[in-house]
PDB file of N, CA and C in Angstrom:
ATOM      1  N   UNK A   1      11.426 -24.481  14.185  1.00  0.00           N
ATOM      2  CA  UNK A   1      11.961 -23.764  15.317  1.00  0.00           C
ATOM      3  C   UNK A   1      12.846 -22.598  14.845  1.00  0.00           C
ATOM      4  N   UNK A   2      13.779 -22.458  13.799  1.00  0.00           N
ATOM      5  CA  UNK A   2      14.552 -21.670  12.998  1.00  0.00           C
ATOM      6  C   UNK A   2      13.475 -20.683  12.869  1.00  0.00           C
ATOM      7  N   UNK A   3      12.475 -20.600  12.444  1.00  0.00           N
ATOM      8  CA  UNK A   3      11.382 -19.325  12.115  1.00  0.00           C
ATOM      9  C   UNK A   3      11.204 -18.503  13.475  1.00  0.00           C
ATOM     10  N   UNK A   4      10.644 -19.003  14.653  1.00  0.00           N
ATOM     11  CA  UNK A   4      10.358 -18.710  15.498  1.00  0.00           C
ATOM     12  C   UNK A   4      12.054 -17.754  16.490  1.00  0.00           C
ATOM     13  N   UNK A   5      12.852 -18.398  16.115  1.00  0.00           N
ATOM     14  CA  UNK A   5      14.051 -17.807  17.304  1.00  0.00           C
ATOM     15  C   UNK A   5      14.415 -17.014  16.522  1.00  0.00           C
ATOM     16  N   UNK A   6      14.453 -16.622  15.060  1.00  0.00           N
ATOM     17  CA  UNK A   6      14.803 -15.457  14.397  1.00  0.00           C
ATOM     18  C   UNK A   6      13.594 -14.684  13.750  1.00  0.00           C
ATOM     19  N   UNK A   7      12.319 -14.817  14.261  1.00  0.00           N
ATOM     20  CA  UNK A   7      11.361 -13.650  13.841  1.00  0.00           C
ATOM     21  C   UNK A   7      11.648 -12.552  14.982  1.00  0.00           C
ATOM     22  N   UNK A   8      11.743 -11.409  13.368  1.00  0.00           N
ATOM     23  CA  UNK A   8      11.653 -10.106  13.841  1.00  0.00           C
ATOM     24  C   UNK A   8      13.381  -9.501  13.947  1.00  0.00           C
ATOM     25  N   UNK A   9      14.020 -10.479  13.815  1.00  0.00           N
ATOM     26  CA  UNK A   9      15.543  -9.692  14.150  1.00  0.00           C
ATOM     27  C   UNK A   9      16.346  -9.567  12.962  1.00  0.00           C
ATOM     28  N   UNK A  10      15.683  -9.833  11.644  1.00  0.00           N
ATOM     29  CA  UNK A  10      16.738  -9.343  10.411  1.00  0.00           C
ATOM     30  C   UNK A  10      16.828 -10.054   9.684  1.00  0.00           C
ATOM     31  N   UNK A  11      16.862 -11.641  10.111  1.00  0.00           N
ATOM     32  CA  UNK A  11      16.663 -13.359   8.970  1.00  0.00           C
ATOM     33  C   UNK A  11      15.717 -12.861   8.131  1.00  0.00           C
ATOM     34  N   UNK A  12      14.491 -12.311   8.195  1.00  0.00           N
ATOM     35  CA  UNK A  12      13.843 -12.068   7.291  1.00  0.00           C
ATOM     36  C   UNK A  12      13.528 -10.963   6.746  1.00  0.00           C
ATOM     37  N   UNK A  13      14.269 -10.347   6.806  1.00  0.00           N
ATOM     38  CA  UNK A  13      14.346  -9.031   5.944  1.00  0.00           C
ATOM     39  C   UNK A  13      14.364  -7.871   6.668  1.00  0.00           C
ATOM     40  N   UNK A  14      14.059  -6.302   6.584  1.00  0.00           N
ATOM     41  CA  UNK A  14      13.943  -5.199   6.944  1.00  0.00           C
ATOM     42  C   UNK A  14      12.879  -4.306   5.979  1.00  0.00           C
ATOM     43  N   UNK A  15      12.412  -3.432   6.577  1.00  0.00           N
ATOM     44  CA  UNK A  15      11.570  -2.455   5.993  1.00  0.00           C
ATOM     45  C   UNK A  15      11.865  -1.020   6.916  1.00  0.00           C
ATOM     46  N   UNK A  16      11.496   0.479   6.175  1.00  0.00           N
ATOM     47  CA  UNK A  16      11.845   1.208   7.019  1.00  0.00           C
ATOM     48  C   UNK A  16      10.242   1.844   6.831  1.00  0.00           C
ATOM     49  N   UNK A  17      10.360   2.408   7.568  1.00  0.00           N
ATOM     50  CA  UNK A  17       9.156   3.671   7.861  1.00  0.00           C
ATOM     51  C   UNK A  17       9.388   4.834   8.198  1.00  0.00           C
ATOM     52  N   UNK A  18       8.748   6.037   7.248  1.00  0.00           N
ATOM     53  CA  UNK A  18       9.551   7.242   7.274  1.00  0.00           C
ATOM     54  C   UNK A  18       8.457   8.619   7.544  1.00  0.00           C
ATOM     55  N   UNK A  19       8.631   9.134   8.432  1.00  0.00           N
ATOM     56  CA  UNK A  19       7.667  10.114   8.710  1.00  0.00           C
ATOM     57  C   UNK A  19       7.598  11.205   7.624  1.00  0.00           C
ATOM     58  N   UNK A  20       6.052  11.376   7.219  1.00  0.00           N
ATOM     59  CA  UNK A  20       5.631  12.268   6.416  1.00  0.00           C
ATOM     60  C   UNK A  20       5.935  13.900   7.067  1.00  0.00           C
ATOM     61  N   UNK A  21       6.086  14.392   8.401  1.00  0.00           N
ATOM     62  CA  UNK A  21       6.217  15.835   8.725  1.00  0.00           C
ATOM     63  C   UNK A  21       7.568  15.774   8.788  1.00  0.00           C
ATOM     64  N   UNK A  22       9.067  15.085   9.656  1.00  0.00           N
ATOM     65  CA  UNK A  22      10.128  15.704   9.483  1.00  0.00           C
ATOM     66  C   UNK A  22      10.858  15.160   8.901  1.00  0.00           C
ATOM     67  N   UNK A  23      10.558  12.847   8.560  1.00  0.00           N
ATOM     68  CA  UNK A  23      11.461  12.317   7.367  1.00  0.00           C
ATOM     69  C   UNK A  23      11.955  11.758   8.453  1.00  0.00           C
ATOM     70  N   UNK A  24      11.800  11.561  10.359  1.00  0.00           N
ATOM     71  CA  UNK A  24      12.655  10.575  10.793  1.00  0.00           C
ATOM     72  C   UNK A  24      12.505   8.966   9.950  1.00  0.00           C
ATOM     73  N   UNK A  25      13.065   8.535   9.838  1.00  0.00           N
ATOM     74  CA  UNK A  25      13.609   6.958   9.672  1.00  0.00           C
ATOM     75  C   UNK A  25      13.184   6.069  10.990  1.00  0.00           C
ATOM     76  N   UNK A  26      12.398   5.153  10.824  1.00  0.00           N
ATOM     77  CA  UNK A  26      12.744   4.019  12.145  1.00  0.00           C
ATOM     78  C   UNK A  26      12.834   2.671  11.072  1.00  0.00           C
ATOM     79  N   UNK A  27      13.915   1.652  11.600  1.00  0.00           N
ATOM     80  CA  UNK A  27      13.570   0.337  10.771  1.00  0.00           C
ATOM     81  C   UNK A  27      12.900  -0.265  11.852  1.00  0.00           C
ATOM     82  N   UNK A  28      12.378  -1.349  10.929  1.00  0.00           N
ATOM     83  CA  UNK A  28      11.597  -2.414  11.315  1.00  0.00           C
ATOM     84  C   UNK A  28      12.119  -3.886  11.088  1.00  0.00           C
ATOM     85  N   UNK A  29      11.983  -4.746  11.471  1.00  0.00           N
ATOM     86  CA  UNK A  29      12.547  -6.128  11.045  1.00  0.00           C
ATOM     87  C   UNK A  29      10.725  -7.061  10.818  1.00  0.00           C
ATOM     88  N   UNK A  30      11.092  -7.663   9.799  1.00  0.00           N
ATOM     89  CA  UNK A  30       9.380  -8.612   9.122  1.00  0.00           C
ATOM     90  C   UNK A  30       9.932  -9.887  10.221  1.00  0.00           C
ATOM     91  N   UNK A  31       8.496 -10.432  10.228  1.00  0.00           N
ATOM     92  CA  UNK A  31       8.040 -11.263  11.278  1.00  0.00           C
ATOM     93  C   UNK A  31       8.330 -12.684  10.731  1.00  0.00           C
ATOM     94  N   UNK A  32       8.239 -13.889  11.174  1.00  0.00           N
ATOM     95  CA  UNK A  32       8.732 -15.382  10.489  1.00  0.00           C
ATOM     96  C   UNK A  32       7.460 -15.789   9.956  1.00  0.00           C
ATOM     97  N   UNK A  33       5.861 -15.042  10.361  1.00  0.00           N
ATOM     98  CA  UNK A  33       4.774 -15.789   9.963  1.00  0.00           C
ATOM     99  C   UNK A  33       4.294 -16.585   9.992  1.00  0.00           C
ATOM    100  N   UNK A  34       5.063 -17.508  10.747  1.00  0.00           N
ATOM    101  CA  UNK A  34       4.838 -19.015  11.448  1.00  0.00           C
ATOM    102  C   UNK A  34       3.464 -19.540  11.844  1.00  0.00           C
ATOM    103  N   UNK A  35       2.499 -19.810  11.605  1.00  0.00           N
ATOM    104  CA  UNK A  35       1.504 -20.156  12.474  1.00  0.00           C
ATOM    105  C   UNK A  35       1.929 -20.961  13.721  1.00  0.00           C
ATOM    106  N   UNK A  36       3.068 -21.324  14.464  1.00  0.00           N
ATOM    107  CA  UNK A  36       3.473 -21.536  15.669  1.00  0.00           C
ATOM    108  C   UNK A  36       3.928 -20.556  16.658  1.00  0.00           C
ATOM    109  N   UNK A  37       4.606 -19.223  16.103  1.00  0.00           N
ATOM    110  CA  UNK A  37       5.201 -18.292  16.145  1.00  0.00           C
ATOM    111  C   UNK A  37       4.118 -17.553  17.002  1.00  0.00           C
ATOM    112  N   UNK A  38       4.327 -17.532  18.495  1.00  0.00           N
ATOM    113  CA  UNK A  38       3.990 -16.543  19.362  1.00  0.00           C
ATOM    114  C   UNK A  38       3.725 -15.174  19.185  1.00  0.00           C
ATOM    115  N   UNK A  39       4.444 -14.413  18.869  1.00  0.00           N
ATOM    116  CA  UNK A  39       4.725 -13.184  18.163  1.00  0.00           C
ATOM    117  C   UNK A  39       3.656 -13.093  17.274  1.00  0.00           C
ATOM    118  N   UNK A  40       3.718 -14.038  16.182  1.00  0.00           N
ATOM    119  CA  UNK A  40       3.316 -13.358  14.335  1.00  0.00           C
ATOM    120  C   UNK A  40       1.732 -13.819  14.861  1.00  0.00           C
ATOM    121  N   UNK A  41       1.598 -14.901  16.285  1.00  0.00           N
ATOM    122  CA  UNK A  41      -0.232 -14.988  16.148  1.00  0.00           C
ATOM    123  C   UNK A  41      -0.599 -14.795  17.258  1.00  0.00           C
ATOM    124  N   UNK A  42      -0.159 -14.257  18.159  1.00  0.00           N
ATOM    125  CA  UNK A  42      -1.044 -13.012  19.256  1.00  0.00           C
ATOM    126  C   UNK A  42      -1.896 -12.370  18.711  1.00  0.00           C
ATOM    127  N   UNK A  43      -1.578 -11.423  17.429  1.00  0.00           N
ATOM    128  CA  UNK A  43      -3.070 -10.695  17.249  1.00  0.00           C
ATOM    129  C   UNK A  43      -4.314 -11.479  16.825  1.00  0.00           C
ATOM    130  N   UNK A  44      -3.857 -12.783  15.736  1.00  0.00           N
ATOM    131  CA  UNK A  44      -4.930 -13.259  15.155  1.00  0.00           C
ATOM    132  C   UNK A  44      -5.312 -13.826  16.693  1.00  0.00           C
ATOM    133  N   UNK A  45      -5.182 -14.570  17.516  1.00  0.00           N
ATOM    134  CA  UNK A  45      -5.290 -15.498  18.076  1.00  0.00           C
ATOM    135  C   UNK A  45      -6.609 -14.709  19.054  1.00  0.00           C
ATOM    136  N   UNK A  46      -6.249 -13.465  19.170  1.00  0.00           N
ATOM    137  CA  UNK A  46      -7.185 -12.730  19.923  1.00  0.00           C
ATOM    138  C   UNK A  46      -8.159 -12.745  19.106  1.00  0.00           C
ATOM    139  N   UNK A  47      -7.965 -11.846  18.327  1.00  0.00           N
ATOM    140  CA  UNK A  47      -9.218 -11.959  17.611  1.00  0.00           C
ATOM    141  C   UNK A  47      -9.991 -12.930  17.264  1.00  0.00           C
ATOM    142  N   UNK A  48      -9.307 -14.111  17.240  1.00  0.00           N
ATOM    143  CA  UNK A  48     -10.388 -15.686  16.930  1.00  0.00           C
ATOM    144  C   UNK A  48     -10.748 -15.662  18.135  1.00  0.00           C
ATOM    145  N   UNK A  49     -10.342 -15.497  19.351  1.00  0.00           N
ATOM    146  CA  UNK A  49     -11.225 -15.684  20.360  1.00  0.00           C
ATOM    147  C   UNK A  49     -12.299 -14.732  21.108  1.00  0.00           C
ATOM    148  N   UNK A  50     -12.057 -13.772  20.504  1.00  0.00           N
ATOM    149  CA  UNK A  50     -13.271 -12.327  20.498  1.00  0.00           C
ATOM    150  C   UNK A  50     -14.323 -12.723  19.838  1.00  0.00           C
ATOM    151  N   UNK A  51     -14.099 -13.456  18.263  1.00  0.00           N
ATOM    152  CA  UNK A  51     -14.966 -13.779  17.611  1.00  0.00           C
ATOM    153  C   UNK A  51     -15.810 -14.652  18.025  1.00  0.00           C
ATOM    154  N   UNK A  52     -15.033 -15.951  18.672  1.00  0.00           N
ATOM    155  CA  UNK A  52     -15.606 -17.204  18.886  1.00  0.00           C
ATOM    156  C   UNK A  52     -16.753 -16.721  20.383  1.00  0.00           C
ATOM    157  N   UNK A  53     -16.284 -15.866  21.200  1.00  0.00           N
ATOM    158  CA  UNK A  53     -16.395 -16.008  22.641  1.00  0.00           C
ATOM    159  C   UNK A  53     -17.897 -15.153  22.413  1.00  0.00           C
ATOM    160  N   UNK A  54     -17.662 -13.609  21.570  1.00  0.00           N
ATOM    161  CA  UNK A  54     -18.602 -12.654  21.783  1.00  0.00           C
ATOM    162  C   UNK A  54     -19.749 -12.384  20.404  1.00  0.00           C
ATOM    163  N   UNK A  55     -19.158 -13.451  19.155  1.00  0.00           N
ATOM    164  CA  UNK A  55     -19.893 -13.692  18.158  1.00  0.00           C
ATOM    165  C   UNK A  55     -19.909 -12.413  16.827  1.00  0.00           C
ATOM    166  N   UNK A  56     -18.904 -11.651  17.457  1.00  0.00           N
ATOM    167  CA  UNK A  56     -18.260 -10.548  16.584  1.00  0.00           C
ATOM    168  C   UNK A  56     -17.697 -10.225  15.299  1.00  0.00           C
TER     169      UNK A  56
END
């Protein structure tokens, strides 16, 4: 449960991303990776079911 209530807010680290034309800065906060974790498996979760549903 500790993974899940602190993915994405800083427990697990930071990364920044920096634009190649003027150099703005945005941070980012890394995800808990949880395979329970709502968040970190929305995308897979779709996609297993695109796969499963439309054979993709």
């Amino acid at each position: 449960m500790y993974d899940i209530e602190h993915c994405r807010c800083g427990e697990f680290g930071t990364y920044w991303t920096i634009c190649d034309a003027c150099g703005h800065m945005e941070k980012g906060y890394n995800s808990c990776r949880n395979r329970h974790c709502p968040g970190c498996n929305n995308i897979a979760r779709r996609r297993w079911i695109t796969r499963s549903c439309y054979g993709t």
